[in-house]
PDB file of N, CA and C in Angstrom:
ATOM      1  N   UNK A   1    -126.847-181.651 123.553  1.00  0.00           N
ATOM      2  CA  UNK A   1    -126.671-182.688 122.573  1.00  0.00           C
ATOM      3  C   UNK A   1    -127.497-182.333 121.343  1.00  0.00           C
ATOM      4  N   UNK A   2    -126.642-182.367 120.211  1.00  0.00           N
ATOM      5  CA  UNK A   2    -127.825-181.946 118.924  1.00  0.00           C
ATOM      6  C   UNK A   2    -128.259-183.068 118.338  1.00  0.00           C
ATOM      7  N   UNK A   3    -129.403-183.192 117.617  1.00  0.00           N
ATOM      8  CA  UNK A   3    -130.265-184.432 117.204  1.00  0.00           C
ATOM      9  C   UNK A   3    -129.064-184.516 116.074  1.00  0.00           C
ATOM     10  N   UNK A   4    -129.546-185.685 115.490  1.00  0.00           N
ATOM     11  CA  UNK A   4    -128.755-186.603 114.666  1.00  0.00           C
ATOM     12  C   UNK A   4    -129.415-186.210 113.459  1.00  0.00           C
ATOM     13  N   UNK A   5    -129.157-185.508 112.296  1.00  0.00           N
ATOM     14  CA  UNK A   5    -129.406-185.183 110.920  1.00  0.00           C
ATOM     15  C   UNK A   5    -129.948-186.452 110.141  1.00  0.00           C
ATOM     16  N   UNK A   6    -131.013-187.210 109.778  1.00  0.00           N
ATOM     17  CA  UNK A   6    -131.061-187.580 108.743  1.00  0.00           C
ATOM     18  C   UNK A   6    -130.935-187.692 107.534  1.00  0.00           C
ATOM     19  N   UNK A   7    -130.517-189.101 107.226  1.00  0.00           N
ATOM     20  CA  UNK A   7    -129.838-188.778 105.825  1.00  0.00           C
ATOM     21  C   UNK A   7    -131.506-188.627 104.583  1.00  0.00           C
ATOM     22  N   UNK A   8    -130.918-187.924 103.832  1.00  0.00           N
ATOM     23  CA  UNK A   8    -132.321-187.658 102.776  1.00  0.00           C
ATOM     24  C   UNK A   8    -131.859-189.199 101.736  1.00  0.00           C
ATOM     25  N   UNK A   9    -132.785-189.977 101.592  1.00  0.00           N
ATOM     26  CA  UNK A   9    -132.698-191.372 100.298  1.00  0.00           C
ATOM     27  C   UNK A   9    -132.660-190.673  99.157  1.00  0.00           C
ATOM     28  N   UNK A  10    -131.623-190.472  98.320  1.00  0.00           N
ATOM     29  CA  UNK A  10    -131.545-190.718  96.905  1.00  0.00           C
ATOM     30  C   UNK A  10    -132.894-191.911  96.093  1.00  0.00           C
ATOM     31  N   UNK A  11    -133.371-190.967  94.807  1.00  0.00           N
ATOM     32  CA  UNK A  11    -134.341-191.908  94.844  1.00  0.00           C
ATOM     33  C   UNK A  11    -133.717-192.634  93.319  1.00  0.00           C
ATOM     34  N   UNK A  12    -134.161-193.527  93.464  1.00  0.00           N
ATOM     35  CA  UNK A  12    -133.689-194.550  91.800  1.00  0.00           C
ATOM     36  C   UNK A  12    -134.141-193.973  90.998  1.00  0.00           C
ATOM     37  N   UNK A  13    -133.815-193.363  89.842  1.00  0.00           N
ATOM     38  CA  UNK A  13    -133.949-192.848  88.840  1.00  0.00           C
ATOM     39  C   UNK A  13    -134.861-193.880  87.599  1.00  0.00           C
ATOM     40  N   UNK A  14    -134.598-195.051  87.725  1.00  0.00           N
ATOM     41  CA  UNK A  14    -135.597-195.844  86.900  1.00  0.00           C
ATOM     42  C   UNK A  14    -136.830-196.455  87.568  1.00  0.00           C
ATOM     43  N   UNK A  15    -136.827-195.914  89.226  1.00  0.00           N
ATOM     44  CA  UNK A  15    -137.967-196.948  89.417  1.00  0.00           C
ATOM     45  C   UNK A  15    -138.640-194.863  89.548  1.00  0.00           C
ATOM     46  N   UNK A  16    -138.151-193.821  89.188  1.00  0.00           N
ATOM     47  CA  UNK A  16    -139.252-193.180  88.997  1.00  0.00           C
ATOM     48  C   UNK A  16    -139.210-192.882  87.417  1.00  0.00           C
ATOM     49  N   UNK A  17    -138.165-193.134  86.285  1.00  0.00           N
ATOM     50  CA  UNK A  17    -139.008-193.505  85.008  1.00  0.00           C
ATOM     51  C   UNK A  17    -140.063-194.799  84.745  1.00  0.00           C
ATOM     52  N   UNK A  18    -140.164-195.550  86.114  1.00  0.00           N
ATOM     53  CA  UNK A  18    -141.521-196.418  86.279  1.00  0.00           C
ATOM     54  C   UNK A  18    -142.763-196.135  86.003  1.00  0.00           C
ATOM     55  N   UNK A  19    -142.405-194.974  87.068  1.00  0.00           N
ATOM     56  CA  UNK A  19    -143.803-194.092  87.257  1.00  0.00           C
ATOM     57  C   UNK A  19    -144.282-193.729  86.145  1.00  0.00           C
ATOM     58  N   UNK A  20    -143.633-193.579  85.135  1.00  0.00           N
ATOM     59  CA  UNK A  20    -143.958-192.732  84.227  1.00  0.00           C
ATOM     60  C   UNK A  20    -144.631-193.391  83.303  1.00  0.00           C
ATOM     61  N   UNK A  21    -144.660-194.597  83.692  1.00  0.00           N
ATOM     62  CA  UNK A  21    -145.042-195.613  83.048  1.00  0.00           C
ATOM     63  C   UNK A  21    -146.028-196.231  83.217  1.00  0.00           C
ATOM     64  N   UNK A  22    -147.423-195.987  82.928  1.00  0.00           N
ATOM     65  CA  UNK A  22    -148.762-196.294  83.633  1.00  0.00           C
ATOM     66  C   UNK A  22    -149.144-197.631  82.730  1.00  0.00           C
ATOM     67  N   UNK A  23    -149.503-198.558  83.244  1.00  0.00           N
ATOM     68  CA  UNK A  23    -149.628-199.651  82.815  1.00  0.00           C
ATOM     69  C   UNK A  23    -148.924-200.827  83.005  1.00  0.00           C
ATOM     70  N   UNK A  24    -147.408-200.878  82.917  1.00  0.00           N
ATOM     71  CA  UNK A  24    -146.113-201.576  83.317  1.00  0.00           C
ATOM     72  C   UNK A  24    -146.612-202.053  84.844  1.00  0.00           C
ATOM     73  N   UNK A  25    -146.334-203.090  84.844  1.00  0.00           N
ATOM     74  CA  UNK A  25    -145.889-203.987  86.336  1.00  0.00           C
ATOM     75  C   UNK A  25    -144.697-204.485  86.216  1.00  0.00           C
ATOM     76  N   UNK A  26    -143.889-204.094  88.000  1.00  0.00           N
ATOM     77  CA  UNK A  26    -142.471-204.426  88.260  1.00  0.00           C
ATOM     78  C   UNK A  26    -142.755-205.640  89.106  1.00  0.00           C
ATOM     79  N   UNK A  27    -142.735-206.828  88.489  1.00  0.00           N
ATOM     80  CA  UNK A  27    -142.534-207.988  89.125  1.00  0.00           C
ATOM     81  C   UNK A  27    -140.797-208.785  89.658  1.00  0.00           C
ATOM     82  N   UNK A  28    -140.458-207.891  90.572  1.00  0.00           N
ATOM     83  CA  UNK A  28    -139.321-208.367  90.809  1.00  0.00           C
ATOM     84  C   UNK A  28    -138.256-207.932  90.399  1.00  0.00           C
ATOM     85  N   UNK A  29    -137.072-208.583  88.817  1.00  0.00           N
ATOM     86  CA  UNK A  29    -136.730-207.667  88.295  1.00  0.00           C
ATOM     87  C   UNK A  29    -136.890-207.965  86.769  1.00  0.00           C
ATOM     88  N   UNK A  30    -138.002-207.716  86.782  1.00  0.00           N
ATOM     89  CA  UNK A  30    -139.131-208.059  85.373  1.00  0.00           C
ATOM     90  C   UNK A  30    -139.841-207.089  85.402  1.00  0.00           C
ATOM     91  N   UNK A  31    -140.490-206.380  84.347  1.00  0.00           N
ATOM     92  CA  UNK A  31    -141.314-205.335  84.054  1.00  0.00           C
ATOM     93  C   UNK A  31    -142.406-206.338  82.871  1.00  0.00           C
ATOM     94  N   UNK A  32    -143.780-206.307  82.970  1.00  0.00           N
ATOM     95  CA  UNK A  32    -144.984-206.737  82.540  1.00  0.00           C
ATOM     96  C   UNK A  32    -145.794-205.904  82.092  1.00  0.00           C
ATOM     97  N   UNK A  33    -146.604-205.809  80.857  1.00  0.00           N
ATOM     98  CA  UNK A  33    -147.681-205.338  80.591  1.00  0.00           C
ATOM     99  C   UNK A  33    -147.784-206.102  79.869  1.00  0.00           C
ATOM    100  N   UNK A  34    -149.579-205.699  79.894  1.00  0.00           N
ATOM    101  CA  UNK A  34    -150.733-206.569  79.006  1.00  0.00           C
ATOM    102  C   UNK A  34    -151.229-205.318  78.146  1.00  0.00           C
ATOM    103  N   UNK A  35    -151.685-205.625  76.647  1.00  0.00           N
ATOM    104  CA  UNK A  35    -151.865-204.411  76.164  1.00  0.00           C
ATOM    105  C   UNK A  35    -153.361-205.132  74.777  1.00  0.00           C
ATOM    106  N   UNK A  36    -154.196-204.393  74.777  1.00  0.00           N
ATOM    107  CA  UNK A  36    -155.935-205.007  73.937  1.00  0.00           C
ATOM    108  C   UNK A  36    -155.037-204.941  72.365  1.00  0.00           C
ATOM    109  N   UNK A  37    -155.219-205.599  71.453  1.00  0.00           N
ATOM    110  CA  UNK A  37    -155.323-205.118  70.120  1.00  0.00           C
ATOM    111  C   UNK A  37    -155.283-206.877  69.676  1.00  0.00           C
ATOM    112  N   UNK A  38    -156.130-206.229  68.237  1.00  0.00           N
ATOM    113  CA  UNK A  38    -156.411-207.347  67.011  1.00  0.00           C
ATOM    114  C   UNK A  38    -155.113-208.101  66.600  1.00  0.00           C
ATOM    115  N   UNK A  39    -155.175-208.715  66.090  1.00  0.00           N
ATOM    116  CA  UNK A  39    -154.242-209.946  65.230  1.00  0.00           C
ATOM    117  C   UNK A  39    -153.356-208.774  64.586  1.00  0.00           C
ATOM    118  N   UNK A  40    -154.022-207.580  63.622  1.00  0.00           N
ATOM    119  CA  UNK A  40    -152.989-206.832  62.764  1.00  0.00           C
ATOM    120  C   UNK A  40    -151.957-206.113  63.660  1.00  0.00           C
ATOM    121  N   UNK A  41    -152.835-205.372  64.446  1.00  0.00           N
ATOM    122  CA  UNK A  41    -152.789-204.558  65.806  1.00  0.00           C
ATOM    123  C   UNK A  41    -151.163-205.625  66.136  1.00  0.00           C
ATOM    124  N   UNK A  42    -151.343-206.538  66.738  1.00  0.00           N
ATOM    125  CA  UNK A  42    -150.018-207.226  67.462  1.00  0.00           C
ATOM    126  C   UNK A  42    -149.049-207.723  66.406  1.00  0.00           C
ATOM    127  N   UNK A  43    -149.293-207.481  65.001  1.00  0.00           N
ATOM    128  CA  UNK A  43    -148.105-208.268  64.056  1.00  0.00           C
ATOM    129  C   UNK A  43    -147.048-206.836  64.022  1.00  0.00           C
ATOM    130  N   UNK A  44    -148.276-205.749  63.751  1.00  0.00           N
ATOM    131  CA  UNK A  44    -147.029-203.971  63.947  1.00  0.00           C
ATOM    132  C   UNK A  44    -146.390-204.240  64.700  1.00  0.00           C
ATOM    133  N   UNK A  45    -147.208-204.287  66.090  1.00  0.00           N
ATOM    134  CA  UNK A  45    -146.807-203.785  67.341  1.00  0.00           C
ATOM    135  C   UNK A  45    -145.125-204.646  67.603  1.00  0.00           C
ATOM    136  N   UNK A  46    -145.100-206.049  67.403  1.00  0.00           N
ATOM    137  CA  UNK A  46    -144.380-206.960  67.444  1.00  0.00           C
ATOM    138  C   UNK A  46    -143.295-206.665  66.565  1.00  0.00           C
ATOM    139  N   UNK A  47    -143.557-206.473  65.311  1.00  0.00           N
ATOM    140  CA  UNK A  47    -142.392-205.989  64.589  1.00  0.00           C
ATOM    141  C   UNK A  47    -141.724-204.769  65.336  1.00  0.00           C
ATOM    142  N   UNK A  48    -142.289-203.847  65.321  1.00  0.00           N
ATOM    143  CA  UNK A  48    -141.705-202.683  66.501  1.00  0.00           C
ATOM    144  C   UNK A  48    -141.283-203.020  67.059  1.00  0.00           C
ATOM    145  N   UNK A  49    -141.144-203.522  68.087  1.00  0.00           N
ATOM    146  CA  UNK A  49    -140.636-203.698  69.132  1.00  0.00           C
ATOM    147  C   UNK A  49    -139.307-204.464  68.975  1.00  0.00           C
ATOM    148  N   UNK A  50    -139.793-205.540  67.826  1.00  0.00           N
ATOM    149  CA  UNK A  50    -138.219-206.777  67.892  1.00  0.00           C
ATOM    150  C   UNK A  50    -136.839-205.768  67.191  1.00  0.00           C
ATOM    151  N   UNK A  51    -137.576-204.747  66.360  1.00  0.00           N
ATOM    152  CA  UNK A  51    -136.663-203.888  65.849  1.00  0.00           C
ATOM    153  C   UNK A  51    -135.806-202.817  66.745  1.00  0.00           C
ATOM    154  N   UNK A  52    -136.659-202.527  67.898  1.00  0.00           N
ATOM    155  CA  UNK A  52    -136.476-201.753  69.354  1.00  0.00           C
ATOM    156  C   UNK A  52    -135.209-202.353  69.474  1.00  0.00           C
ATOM    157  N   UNK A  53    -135.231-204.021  70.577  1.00  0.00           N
ATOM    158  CA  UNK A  53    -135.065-204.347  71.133  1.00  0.00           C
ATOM    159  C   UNK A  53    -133.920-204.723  70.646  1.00  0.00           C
ATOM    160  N   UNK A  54    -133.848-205.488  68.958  1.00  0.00           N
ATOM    161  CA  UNK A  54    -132.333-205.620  68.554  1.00  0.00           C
ATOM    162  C   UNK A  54    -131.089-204.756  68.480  1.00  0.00           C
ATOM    163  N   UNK A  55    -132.011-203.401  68.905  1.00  0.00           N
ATOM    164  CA  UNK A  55    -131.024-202.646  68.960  1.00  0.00           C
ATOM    165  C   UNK A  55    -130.399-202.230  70.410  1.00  0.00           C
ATOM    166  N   UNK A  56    -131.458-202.351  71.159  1.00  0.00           N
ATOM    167  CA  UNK A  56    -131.362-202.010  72.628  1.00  0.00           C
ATOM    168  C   UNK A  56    -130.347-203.363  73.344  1.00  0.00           C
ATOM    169  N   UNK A  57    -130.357-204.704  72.372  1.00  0.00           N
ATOM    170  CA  UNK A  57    -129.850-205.763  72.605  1.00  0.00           C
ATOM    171  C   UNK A  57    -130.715-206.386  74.062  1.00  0.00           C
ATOM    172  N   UNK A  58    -131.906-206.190  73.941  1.00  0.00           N
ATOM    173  CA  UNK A  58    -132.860-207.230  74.665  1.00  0.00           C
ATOM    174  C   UNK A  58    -133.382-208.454  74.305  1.00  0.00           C
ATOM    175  N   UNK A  59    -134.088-209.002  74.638  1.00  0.00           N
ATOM    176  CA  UNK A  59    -134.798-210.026  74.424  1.00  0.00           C
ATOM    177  C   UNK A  59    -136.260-210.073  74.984  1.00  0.00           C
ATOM    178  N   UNK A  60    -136.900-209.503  74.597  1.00  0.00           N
ATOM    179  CA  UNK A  60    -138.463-209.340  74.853  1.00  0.00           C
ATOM    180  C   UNK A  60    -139.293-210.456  75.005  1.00  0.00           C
ATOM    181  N   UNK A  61    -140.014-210.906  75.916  1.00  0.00           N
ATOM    182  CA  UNK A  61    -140.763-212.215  75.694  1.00  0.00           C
ATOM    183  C   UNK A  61    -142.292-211.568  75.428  1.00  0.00           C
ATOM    184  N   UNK A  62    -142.610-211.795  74.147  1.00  0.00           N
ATOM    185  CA  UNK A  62    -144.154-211.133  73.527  1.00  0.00           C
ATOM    186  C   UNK A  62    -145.134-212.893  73.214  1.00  0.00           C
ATOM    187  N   UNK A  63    -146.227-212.503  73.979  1.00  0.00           N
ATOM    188  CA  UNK A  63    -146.710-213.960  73.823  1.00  0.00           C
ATOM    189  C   UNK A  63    -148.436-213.140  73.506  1.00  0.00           C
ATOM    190  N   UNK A  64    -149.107-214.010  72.716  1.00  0.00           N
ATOM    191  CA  UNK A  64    -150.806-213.333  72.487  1.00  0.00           C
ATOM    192  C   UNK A  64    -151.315-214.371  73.031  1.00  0.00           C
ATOM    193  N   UNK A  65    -152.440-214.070  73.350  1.00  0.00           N
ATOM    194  CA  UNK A  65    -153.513-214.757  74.264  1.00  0.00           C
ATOM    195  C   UNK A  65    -154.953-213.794  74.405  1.00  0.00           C
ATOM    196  N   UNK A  66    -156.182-214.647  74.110  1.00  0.00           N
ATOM    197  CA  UNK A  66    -157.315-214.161  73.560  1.00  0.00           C
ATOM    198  C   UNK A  66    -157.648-212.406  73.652  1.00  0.00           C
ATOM    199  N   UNK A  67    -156.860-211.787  72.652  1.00  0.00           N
ATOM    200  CA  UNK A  67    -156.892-210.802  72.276  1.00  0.00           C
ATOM    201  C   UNK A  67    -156.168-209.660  72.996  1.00  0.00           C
ATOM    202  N   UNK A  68    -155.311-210.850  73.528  1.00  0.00           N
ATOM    203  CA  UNK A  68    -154.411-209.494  74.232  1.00  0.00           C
ATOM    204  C   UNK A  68    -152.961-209.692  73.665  1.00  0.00           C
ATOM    205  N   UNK A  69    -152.315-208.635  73.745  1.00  0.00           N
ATOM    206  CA  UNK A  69    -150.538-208.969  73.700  1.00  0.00           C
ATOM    207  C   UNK A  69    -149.820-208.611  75.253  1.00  0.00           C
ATOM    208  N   UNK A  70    -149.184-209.873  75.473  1.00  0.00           N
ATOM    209  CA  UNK A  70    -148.233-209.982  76.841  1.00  0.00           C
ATOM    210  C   UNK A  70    -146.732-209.755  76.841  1.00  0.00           C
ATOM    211  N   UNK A  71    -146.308-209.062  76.886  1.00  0.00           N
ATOM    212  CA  UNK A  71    -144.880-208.505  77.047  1.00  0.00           C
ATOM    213  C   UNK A  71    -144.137-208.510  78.379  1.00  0.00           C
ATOM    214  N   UNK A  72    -142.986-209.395  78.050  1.00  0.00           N
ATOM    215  CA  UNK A  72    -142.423-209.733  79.554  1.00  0.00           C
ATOM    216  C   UNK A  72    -141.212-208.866  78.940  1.00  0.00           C
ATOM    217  N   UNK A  73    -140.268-208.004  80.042  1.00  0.00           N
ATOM    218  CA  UNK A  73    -139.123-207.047  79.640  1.00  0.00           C
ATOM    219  C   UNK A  73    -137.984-207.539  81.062  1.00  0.00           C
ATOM    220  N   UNK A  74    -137.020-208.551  81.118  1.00  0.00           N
ATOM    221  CA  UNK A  74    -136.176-208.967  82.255  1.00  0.00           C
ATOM    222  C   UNK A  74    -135.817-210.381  81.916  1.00  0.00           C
ATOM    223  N   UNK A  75    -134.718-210.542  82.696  1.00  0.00           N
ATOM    224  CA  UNK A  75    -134.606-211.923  82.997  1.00  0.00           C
ATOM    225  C   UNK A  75    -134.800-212.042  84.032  1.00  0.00           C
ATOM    226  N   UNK A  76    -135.397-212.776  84.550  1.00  0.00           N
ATOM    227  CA  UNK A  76    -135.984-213.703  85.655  1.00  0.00           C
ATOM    228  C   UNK A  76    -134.354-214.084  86.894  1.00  0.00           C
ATOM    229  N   UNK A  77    -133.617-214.063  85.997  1.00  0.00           N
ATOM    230  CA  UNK A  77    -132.401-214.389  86.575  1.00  0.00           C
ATOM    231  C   UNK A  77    -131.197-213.477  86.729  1.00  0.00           C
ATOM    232  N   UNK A  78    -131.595-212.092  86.504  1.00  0.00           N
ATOM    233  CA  UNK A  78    -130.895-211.060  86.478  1.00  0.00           C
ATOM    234  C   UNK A  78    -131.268-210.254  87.799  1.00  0.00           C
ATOM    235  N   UNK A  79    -130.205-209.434  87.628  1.00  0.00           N
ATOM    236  CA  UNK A  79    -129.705-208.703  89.088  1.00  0.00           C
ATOM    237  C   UNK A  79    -130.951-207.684  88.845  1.00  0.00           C
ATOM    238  N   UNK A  80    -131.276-206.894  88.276  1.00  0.00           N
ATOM    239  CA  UNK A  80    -132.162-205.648  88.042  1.00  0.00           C
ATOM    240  C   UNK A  80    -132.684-205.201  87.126  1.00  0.00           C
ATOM    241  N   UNK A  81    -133.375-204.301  86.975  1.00  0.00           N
ATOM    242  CA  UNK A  81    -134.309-204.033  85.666  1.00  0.00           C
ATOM    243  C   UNK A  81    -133.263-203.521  85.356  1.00  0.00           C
ATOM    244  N   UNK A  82    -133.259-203.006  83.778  1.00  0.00           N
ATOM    245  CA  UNK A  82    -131.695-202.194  83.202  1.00  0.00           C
ATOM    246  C   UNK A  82    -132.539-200.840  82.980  1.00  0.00           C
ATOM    247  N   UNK A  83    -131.544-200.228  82.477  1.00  0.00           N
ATOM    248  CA  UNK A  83    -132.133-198.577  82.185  1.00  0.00           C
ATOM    249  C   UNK A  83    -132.590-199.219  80.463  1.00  0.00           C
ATOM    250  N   UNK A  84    -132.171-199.728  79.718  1.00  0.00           N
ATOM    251  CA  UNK A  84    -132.673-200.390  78.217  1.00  0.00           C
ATOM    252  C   UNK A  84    -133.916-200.971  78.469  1.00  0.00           C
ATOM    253  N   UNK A  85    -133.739-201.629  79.402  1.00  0.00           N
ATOM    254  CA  UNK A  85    -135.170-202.240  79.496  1.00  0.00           C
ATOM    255  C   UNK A  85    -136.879-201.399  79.912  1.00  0.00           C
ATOM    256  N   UNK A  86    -136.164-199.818  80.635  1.00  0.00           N
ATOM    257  CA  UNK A  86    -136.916-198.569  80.714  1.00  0.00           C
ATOM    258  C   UNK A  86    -137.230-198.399  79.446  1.00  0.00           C
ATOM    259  N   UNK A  87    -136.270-198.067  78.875  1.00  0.00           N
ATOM    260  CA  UNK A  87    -136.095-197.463  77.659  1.00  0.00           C
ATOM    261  C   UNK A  87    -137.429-198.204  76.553  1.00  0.00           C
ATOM    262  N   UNK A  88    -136.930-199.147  76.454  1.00  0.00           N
ATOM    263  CA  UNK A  88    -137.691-199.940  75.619  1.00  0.00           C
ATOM    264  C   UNK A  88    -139.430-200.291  76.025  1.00  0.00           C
ATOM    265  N   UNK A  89    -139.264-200.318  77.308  1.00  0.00           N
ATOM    266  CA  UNK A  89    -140.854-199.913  77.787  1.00  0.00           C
ATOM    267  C   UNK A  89    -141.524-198.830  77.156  1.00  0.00           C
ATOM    268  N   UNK A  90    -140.278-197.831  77.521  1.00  0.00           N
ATOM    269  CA  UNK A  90    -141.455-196.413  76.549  1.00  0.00           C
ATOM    270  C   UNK A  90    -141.779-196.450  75.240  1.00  0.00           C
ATOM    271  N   UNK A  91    -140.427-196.737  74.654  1.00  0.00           N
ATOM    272  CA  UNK A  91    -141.102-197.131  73.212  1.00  0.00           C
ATOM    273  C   UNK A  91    -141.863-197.940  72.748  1.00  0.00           C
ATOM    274  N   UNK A  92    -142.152-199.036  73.459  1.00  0.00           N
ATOM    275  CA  UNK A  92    -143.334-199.835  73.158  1.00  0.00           C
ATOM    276  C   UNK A  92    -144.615-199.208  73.713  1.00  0.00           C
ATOM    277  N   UNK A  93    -144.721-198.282  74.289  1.00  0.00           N
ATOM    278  CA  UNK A  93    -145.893-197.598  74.582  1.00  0.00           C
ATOM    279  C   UNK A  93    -145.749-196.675  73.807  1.00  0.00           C
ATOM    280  N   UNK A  94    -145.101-196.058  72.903  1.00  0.00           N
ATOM    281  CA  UNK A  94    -145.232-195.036  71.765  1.00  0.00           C
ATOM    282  C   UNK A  94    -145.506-196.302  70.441  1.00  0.00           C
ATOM    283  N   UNK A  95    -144.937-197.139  70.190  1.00  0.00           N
ATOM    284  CA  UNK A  95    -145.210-197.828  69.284  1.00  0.00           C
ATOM    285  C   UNK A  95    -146.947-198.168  69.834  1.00  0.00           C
ATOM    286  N   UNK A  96    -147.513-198.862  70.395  1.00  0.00           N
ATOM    287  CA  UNK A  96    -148.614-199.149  70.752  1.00  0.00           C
ATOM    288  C   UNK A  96    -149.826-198.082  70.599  1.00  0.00           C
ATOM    289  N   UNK A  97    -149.168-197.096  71.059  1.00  0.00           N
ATOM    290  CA  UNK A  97    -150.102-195.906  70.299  1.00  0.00           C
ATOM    291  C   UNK A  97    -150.703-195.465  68.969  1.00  0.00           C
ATOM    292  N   UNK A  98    -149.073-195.812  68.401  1.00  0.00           N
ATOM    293  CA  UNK A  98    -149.283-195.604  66.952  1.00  0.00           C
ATOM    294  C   UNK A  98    -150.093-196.687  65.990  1.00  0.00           C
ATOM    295  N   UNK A  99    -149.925-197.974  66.757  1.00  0.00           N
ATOM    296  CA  UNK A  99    -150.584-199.178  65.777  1.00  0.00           C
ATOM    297  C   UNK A  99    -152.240-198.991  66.444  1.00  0.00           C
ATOM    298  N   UNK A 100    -152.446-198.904  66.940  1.00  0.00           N
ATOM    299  CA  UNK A 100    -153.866-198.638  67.576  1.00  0.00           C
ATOM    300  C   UNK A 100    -154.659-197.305  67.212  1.00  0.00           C
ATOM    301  N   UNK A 101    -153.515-196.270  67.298  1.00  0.00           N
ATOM    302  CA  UNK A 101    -154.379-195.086  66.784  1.00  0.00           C
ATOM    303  C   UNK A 101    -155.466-195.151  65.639  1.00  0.00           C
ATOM    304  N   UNK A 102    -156.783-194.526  65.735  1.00  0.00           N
ATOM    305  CA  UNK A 102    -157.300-194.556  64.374  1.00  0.00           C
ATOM    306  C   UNK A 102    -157.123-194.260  62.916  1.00  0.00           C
ATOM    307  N   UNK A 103    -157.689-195.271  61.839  1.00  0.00           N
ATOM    308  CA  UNK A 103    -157.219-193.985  60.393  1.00  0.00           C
ATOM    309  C   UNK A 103    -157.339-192.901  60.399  1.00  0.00           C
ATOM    310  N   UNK A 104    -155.847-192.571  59.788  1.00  0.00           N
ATOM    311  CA  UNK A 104    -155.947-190.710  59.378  1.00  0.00           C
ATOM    312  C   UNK A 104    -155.533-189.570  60.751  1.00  0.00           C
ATOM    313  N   UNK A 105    -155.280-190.453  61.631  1.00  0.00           N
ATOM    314  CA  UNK A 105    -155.072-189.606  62.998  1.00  0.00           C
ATOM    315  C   UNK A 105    -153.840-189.559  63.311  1.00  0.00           C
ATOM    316  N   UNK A 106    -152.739-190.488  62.463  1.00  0.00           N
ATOM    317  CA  UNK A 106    -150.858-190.645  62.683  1.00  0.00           C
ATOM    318  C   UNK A 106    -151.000-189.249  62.302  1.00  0.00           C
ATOM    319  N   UNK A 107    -149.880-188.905  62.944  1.00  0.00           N
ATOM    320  CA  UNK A 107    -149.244-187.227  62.677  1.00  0.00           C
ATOM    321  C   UNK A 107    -147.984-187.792  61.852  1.00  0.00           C
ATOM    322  N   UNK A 108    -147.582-186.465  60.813  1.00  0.00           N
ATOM    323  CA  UNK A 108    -146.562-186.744  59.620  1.00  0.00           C
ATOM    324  C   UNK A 108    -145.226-186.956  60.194  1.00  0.00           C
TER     325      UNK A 108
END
């Protein structure tokens, strides 16, 4: 009798562009981060992003609270995280970089 072959799992392709994603929490099928910056710091960051997102056709929930910015990426009532909603994670962590970086340190 020969043993029974296991099948190898296909792995999700967005829950390992997750990974890639240090900071992000997958609450369900909601993606979360909390991210430090000033009042100016979150008016960039915020514009970025709503400009992201109108295009990605999301709806970002960005809320501030004592000196942090909170970014919710899902509906609460949706089937799964989307691959846009990946998407738009990263770029808000490239945008976040850039509004935080120090003077004189943006590359051209």
């Amino acid at each position: 009798m020969r043993a029974r072959r296991q099948r190898v799992k296909t792995s999700d392709y967005l829950s390992d562009a997750l990974t890639l994603l240090s900071g992000w929490e997958r609450d369900g099928v909601q993606l979360k981060r909390e991210l430090v910056c000033d009042d100016s710091q979150h008016a960039a960051l915020t514009e970025r992003i709503k400009v992201a997102a109108d295009t990605l056709r999301i709806r970002p929930s960005i809320r501030r609270t004592d000196g942090h910015t909170q970014i919710c990426l899902g509906d609460r009532d949706g089937d799964a995280i989307t691959d846009g909603e990946v998407t738009l994670a990263a770029r808000i962590e490239d945008f976040y970089r850039t509004v935080t970086a120090p003077q004189g340190s943006h590359s051209p």
